[in-house]
Protein backbone atom coordinates (compact mmCIF):
# COMPACT_ATOMS: atom_id res chain seq x y z
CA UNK A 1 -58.21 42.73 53.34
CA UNK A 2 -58.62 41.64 56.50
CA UNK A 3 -61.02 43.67 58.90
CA UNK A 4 -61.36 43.93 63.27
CA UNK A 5 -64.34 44.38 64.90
CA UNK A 6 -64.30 45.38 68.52
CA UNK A 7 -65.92 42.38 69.39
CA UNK A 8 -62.93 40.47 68.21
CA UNK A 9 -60.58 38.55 70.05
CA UNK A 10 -57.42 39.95 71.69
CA UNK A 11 -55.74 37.39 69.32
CA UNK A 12 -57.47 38.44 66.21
CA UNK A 13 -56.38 41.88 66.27
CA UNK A 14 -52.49 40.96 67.17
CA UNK A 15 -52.67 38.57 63.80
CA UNK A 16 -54.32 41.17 62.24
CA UNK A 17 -51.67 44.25 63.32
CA UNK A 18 -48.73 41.21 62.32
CA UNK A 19 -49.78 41.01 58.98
CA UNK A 20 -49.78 44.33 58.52
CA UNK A 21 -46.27 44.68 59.52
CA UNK A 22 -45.20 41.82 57.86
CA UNK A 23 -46.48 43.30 54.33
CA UNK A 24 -43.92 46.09 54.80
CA UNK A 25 -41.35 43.90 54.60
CA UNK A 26 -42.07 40.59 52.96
CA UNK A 27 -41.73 39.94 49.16
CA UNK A 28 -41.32 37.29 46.69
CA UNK A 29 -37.63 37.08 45.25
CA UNK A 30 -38.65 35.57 41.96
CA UNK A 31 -36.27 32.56 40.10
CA UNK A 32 -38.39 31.43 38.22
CA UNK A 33 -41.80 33.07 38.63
CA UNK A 34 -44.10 29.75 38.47
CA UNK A 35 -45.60 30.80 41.44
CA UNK A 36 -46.14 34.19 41.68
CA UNK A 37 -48.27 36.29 40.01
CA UNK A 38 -47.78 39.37 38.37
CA UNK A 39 -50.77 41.59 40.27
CA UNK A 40 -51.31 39.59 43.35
CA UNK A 41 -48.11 39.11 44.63
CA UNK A 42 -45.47 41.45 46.20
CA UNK A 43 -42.74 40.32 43.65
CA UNK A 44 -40.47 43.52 43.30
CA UNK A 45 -38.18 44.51 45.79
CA UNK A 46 -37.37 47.99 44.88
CA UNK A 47 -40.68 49.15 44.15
CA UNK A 48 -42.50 50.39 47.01
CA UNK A 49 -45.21 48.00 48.02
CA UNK A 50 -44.01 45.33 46.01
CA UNK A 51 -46.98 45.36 43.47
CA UNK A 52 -46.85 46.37 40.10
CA UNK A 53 -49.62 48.72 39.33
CA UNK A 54 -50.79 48.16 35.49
CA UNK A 55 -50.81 51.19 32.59
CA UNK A 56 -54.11 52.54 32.30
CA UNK A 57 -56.38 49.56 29.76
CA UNK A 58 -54.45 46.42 30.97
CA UNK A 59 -56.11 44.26 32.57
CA UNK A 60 -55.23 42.51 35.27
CA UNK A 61 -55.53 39.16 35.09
CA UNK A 62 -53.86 36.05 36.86
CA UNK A 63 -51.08 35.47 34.74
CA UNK A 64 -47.47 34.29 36.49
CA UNK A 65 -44.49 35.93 36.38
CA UNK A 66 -42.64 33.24 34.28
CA UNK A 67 -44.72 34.80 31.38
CA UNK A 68 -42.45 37.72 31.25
CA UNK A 69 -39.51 35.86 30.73
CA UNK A 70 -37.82 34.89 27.78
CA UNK A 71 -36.68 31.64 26.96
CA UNK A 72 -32.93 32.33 28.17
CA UNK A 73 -34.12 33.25 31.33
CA UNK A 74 -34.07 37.04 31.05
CA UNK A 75 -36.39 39.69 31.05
CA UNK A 76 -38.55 40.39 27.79
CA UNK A 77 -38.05 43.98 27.96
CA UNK A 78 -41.02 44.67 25.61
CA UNK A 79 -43.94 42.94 27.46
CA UNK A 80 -42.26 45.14 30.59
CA UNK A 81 -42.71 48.15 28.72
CA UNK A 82 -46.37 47.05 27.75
CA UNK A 83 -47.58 46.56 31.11
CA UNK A 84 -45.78 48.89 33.23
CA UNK A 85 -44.43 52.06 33.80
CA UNK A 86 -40.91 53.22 33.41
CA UNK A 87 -40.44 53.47 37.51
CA UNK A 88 -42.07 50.02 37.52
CA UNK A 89 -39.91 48.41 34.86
CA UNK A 90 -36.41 50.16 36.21
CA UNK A 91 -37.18 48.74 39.97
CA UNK A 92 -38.03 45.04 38.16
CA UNK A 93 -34.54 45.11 36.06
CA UNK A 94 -32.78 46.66 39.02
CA UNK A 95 -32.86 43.13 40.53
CA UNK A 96 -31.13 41.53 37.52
CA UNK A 97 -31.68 38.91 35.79
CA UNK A 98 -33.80 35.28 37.46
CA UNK A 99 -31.44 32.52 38.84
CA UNK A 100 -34.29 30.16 37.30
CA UNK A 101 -33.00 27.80 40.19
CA UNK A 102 -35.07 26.48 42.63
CA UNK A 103 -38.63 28.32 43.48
CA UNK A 104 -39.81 31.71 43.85
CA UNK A 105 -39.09 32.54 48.08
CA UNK A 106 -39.96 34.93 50.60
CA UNK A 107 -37.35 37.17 51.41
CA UNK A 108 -37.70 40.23 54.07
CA UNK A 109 -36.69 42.95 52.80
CA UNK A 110 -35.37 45.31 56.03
CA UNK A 111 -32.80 43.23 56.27
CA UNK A 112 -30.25 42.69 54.18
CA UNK A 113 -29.96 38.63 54.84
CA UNK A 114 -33.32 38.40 53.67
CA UNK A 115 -34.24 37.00 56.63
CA UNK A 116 -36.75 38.23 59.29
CA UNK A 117 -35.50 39.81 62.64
CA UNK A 118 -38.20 41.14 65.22
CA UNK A 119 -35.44 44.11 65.61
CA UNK A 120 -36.11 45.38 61.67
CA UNK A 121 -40.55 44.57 62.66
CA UNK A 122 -40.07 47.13 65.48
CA UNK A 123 -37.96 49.76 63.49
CA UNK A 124 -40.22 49.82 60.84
CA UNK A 125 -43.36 50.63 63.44
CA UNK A 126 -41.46 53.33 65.36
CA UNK A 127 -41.05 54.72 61.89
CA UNK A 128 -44.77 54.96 62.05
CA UNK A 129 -44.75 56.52 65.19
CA UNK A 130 -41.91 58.83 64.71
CA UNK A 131 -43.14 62.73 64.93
CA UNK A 132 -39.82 63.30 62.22
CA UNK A 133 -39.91 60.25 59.95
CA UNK A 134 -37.22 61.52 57.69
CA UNK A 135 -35.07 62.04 60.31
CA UNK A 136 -35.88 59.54 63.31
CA UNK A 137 -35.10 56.41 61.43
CA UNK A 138 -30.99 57.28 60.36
CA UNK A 139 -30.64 58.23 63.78
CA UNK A 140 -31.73 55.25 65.74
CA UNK A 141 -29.87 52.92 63.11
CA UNK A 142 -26.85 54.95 64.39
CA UNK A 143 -27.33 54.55 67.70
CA UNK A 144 -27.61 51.05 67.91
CA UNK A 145 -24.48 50.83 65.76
CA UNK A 146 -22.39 52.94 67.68
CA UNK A 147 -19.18 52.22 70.02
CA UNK A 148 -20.40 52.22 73.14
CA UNK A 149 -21.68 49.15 75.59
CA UNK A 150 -24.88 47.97 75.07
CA UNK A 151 -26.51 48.90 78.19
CA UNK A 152 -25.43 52.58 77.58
CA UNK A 153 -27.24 52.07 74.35
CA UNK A 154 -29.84 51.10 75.77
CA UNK A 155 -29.74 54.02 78.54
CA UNK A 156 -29.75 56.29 75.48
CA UNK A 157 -32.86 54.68 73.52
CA UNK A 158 -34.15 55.33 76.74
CA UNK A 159 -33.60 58.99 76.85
CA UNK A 160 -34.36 59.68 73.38
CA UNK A 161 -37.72 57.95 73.95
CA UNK A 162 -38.89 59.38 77.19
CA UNK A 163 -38.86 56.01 78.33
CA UNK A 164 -36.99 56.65 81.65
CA UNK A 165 -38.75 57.31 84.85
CA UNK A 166 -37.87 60.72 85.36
CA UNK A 167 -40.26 62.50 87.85
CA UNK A 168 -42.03 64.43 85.46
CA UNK A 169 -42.83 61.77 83.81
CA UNK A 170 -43.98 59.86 86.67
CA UNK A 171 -45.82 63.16 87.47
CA UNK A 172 -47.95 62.62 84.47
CA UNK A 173 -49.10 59.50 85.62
CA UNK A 174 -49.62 59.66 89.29
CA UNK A 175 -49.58 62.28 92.02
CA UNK A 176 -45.85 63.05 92.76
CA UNK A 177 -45.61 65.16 95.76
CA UNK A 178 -41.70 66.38 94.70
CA UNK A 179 -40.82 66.69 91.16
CA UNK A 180 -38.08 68.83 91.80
CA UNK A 181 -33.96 67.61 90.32
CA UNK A 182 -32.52 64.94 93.22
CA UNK A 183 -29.64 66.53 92.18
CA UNK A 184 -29.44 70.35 91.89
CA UNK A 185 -33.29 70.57 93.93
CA UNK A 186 -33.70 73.74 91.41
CA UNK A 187 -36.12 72.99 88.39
CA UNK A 188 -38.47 70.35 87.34
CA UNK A 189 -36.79 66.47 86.87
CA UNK A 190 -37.11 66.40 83.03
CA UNK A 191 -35.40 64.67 80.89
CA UNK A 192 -33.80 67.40 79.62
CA UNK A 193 -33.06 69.05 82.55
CA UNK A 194 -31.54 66.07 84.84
CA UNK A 195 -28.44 65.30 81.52
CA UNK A 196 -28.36 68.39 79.74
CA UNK A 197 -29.24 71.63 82.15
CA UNK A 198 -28.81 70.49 85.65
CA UNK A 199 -26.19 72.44 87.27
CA UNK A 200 -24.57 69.27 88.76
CA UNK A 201 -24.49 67.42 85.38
CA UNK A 202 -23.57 70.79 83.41
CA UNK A 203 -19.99 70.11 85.60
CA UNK A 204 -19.56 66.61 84.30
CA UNK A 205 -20.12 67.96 80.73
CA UNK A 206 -17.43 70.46 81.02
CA UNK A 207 -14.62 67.95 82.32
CA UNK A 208 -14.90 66.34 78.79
CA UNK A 209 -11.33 67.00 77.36
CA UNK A 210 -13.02 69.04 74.19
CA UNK A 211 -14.57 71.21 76.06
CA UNK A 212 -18.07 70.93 74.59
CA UNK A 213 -21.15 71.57 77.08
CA UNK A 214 -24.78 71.39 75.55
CA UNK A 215 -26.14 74.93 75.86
CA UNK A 216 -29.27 74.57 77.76
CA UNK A 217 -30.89 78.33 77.49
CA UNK A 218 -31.87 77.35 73.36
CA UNK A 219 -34.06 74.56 74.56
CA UNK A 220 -32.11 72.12 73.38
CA UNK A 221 -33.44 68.77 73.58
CA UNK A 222 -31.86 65.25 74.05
CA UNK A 223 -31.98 64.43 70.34
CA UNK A 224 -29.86 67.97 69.65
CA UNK A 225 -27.32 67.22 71.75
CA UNK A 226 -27.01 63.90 70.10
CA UNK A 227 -27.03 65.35 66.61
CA UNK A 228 -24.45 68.12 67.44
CA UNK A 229 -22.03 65.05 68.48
CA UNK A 230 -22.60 63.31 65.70
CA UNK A 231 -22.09 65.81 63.54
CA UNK A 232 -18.44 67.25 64.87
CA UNK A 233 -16.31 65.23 62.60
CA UNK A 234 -16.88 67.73 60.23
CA UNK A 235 -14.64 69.96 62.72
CA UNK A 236 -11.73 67.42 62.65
CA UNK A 237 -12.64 65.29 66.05
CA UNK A 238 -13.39 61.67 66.02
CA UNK A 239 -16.99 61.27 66.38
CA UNK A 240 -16.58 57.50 68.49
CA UNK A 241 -14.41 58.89 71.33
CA UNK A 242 -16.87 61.88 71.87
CA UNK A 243 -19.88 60.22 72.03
CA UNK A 244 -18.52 57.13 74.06
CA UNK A 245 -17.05 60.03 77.10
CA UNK A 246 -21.22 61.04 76.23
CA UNK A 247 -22.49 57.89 77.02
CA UNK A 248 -20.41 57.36 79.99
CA UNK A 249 -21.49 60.98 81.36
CA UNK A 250 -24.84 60.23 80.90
CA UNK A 251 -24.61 56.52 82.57
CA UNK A 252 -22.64 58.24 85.85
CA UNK A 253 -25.57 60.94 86.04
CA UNK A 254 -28.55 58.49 85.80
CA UNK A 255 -26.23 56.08 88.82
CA UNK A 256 -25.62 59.19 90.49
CA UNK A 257 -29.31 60.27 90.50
CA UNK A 258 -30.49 56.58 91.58
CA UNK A 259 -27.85 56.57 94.78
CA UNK A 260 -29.05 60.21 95.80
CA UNK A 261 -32.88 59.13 95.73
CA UNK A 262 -32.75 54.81 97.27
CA UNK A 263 -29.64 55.13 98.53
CA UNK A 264 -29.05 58.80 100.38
CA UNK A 265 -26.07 58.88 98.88
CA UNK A 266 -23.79 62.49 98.94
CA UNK A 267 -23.47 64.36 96.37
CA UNK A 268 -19.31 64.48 95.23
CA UNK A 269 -18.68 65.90 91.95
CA UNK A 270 -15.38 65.70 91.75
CA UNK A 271 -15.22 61.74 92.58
CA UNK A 272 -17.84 61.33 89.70
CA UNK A 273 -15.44 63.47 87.71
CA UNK A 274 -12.58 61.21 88.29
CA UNK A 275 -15.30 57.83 87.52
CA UNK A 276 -15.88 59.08 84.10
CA UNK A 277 -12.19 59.73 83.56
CA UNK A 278 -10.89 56.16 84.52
CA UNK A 279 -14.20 54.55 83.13
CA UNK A 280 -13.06 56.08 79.58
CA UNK A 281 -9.42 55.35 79.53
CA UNK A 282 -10.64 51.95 80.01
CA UNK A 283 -13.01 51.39 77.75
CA UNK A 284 -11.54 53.29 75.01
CA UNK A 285 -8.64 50.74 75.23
CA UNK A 286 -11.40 48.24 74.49
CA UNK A 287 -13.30 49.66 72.01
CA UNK A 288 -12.02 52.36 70.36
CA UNK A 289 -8.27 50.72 69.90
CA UNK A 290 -6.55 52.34 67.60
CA UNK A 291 -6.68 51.63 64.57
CA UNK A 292 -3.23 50.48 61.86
CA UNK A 293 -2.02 52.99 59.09
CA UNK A 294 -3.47 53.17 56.13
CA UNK A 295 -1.54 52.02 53.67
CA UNK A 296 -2.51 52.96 49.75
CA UNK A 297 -2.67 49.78 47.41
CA UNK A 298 -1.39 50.30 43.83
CA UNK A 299 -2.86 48.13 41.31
CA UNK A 300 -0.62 44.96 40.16
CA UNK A 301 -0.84 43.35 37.12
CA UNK A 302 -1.90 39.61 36.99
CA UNK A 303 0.14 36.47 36.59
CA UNK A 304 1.16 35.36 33.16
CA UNK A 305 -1.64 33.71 31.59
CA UNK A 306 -4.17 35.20 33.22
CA UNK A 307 -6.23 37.93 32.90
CA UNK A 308 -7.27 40.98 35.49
CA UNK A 309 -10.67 42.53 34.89
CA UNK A 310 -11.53 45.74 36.56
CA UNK A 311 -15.31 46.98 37.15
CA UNK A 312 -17.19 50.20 38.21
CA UNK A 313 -19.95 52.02 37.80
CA UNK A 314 -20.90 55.15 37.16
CA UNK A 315 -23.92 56.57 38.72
CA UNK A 316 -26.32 59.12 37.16
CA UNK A 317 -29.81 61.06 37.84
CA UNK A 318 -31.74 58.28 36.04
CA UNK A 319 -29.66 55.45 34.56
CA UNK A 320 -25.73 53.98 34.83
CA UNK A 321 -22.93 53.06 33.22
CA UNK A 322 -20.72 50.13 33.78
CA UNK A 323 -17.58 49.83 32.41
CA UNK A 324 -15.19 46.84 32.37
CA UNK A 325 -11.31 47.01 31.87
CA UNK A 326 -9.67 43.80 31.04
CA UNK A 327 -5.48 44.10 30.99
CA UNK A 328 -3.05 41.03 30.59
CA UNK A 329 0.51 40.25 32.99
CA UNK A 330 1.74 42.83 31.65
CA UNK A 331 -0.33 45.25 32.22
CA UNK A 332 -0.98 46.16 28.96
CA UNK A 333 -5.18 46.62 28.16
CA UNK A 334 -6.65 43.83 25.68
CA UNK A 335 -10.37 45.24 26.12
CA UNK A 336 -13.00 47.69 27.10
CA UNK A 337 -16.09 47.27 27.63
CA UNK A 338 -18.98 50.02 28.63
CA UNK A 339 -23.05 49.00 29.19
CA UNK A 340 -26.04 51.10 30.24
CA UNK A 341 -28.26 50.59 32.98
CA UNK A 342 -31.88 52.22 32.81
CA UNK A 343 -31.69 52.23 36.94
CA UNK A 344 -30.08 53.92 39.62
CA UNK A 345 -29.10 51.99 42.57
CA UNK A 346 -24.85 51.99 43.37
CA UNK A 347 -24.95 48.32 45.00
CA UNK A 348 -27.13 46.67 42.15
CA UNK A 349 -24.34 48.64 39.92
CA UNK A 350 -21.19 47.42 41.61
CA UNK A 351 -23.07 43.88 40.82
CA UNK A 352 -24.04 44.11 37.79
CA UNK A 353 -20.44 45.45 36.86
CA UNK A 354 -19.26 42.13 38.34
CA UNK A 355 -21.31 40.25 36.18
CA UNK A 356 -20.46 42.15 32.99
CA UNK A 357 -16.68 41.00 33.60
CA UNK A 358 -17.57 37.45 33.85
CA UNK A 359 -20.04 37.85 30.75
CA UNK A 360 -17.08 39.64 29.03
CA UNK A 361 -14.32 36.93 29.71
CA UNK A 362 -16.88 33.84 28.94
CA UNK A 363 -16.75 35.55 25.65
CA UNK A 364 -13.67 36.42 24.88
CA UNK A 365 -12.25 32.35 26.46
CA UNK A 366 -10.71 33.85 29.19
CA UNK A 367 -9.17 30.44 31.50
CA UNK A 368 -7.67 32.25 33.69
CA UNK A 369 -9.15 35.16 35.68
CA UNK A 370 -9.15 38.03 38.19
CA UNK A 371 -12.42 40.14 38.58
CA UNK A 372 -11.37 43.25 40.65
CA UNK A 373 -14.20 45.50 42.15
CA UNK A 374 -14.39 48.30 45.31
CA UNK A 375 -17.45 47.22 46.50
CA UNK A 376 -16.68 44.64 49.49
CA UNK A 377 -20.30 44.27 50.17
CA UNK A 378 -20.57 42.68 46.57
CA UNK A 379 -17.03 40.78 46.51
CA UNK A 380 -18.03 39.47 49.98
CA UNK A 381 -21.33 38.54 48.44
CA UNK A 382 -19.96 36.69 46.18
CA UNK A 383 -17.13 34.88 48.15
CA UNK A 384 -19.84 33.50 50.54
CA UNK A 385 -18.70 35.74 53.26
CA UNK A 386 -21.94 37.60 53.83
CA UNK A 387 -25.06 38.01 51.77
CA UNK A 388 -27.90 40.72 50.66
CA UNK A 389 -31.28 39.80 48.83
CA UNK A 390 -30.91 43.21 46.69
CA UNK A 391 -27.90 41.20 44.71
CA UNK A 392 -28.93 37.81 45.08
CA UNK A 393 -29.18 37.78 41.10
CA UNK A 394 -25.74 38.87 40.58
CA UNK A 395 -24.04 36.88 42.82
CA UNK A 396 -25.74 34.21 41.69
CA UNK A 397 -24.71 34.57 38.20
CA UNK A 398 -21.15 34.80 39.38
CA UNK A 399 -21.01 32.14 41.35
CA UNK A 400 -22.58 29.77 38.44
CA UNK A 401 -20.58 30.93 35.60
CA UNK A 402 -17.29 30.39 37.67
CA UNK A 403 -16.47 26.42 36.71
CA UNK A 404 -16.73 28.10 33.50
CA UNK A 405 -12.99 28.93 33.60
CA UNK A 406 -9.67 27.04 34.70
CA UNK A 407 -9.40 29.23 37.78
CA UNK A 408 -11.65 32.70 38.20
CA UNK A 409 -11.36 34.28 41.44
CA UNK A 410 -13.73 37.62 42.97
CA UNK A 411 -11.32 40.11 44.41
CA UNK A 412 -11.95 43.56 46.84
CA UNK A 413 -9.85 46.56 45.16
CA UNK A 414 -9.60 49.82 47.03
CA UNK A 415 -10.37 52.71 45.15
CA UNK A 416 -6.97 53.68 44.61
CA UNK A 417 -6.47 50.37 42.93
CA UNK A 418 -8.98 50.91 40.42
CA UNK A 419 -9.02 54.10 38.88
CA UNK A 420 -8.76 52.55 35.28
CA UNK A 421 -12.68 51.31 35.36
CA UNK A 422 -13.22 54.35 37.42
CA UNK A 423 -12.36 56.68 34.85
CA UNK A 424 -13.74 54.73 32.07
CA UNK A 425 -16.87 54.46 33.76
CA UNK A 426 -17.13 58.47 33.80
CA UNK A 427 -15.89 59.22 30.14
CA UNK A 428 -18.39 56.58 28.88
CA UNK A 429 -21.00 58.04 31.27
CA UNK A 430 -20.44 61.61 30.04
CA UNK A 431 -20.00 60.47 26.31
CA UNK A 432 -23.05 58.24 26.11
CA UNK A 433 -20.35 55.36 24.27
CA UNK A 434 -21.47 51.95 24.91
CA UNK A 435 -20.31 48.47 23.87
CA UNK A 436 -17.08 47.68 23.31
CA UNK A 437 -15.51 50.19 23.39
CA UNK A 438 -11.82 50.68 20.96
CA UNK A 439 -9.08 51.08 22.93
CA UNK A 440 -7.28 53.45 20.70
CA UNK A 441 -10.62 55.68 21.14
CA UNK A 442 -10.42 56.01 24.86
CA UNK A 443 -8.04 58.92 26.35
CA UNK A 444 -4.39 57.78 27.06
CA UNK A 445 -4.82 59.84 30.68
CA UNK A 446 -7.96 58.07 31.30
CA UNK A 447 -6.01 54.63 31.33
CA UNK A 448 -3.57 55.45 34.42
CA UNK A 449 -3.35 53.42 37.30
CA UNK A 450 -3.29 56.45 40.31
CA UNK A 451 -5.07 58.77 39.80
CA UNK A 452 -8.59 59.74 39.31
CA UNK A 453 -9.19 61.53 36.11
């Protein structure tokens, strides 16, 4: 623990304050746990603060990580259960299984790279700060990845944080002889009051072709009126166009307030009108094109000689299921194959499903294969396309058992594509049958190729 005096160095503190960030975030990803050690270390991902805490009479001494390993590489499940809790030893399997190549690394965990990004450092202190921290944190993620130009992203983060220099807030500061609107000269220059209530911006509101206008006499704040926009695909309208005519009101009001104040500029409502109008059209061509019909897959069979394998999980209050459903060219099924999972987490279960299709066609001399999955963050994981430290495990698994075959190739399936291992998933879920599973057991129904069952 490190500890600041007042006496100490500007420097001091700022190391200090970094380290405490960086403890948020950083932890060991463990491959073959030589170097870390089991109480000292932050060496578990999914368990908040990274540290194991012992069960009550173990002591905690300095022993590595490696020691809970078996010989294969995996976890020895019964020194897990001797040392730690059940939350402790589901977050510690959730991660899979040990690569046991190369050393135990640092990983950051706020991102999904691994890697550390001053953006994720500052998000997790204004979660600190934030007055609603259950609430605050989803919203700013959103903001930042919505469809709108940067700078009116910016404009926004500026809003929502009071940042702007509104008079009132100047006011606060320093002697301001006239806080009164520069637009409507009725009311104090909030924030709230110069884009939501002002009489002049209240106009360019109501030109929005959806005719939605925040309603100022509920004391509605900035943050509402973002919220209520957000929220309106429920009522059928596409969330993106709304709040990119929002951010483009918002930018003309804030250039419109700037002209009237350095610039003397006169007040014309109806030219600002027609600016927001043209400004959208354009940039709606640009960002928001539109997008090409869906089109529903339908699942194919495989080539001759080879073999398709589709995976799913099945999530639950406390533990999984996976199931596995391998079918030959002509569609016919040669094996099923169900496994628990004493964790909850959907991504680490798309994964692990992944892996328990490889497992399964290693054993059954598979040469040929297809392993279908509806996770894209996991079959882009494993492709090399993009990649997460929650699944490094099971990707890396993948990846090493693949020379394995004559050809084995990852592939994304929609949903519609793979209902089989869907509805396998479920029945075994409900039915508590792992293993493999008979295929004359399993519900003809369940086995259908379109439809969710």
């Amino acid at each position: 623990m490190y500890m600041v005096l007042d006496s100490d160095s500007w420097f001091w503190k700022n190391v200090v304050k970094a380290i405490s960030i960086l403890k948020k975030g950083a932890c060991k990803a463990v491959t073959n746990g030589r170097t870390t050690k089991i109480w000292r270390d932050p060496w578990i991902p999914h368990l908040k603060g990274f540290i194991p805490k012992p069960r009550i009479g173990i002591s905690t001494n300095d022993n590595f990580v490696v020691d809970l390993l078996l010989e294969d590489g995996g976890w020895d499940i019964s020194k897990l259960n001797g040392l730690f809790d059940r939350e402790t030893v589901s977050a510690i399997l959730k991660g899979g299984t040990p690569t046991g190549m190369g050393n135990d690394r640092w990983v950051w965990t706020l991102e999904k790279s691994g890697l550390f990004t001053c953006k994720s450092a500052y998000l997790t202190q204004a979660l600190d700060r934030a007055q609603q921290c259950a609430v605050a944190p989803a919203l700013w993620n959103k903001l930042w990845n919505s469809k709108v130009l940067e700078r009116h992203k910016i404009l926004w983060w500026c809003i929502l944080s009071n940042a702007l220099p509104v008079r009132s807030v100047i006011g606060r500061r320093f002697h301001v002889q006239d806080t009164s609107c520069p637009l409507c000269g009725i009311g104090e220059e909030t924030m709230e009051h110069l884009f939501l209530s002002c009489d002049v911006s209240m106009h360019l509101w109501r030109s929005s072709p959806w005719g939605i206008y925040p309603i100022c006499n509920a004391g509605i704040r900035a943050w509402d009126w973002v919220k209520f926009i957000w929220n309106l695909n429920s009522r059928g309208i596409r969330v993106d166009e709304v709040f990119l005519y929002a951010s483009i009101v918002v930018d003309t009001i804030w250039r419109l307030r700037n002209d009237i104040i350095h610039n003397s500029a006169r007040l014309d409502v109806l030219k600002c009108i027609d600016v927001i109008c043209i400004s959208y059209a354009e940039l709606h061509d640009a960002i928001l094109p539109s997008s090409p019909p869906h089109l529903e897959g339908i699942w194919k069979p495989p080539p001759q000689d080879w073999i398709k394998l589709n995976c799913d999980v099945r999530v639950g209050l406390d533990s999984m299921c996976i199931a596995v459903v391998a079918r030959n060219h002509q569609g016919s099924v040669v094996r099923i194959h169900t496994a628990q999972l004493n964790f909850v987490d959907p991504l680490c279960g798309e994964a692990a499903a992944c892996c328990s299709a490889v497992d399964l066609a290693l054993l059954l001399g598979f040469k040929y294969v297809l392993v279908e999955s509806d996770s894209r963050i996991v079959i882009n994981a494993i492709n090399g396309m993009e990649s997460h430290w929650a699944i490094e495990n099971y990707v890396s698994f993948c990846v090493k058992s693949s020379p394995s075959f004559s050809c084995c190739n990852f592939i994304y399936a929609s949903r519609t594509c793979n209902f089989t291992a869907h509805n396998v998933a479920n029945w075994a879920f409900i039915n508590k049958l792992y293993g493999n599973i008979p295929i004359n057991s399993v519900p003809v129904n369940l086995l259908c190729n379109d439809q969710q069952v």
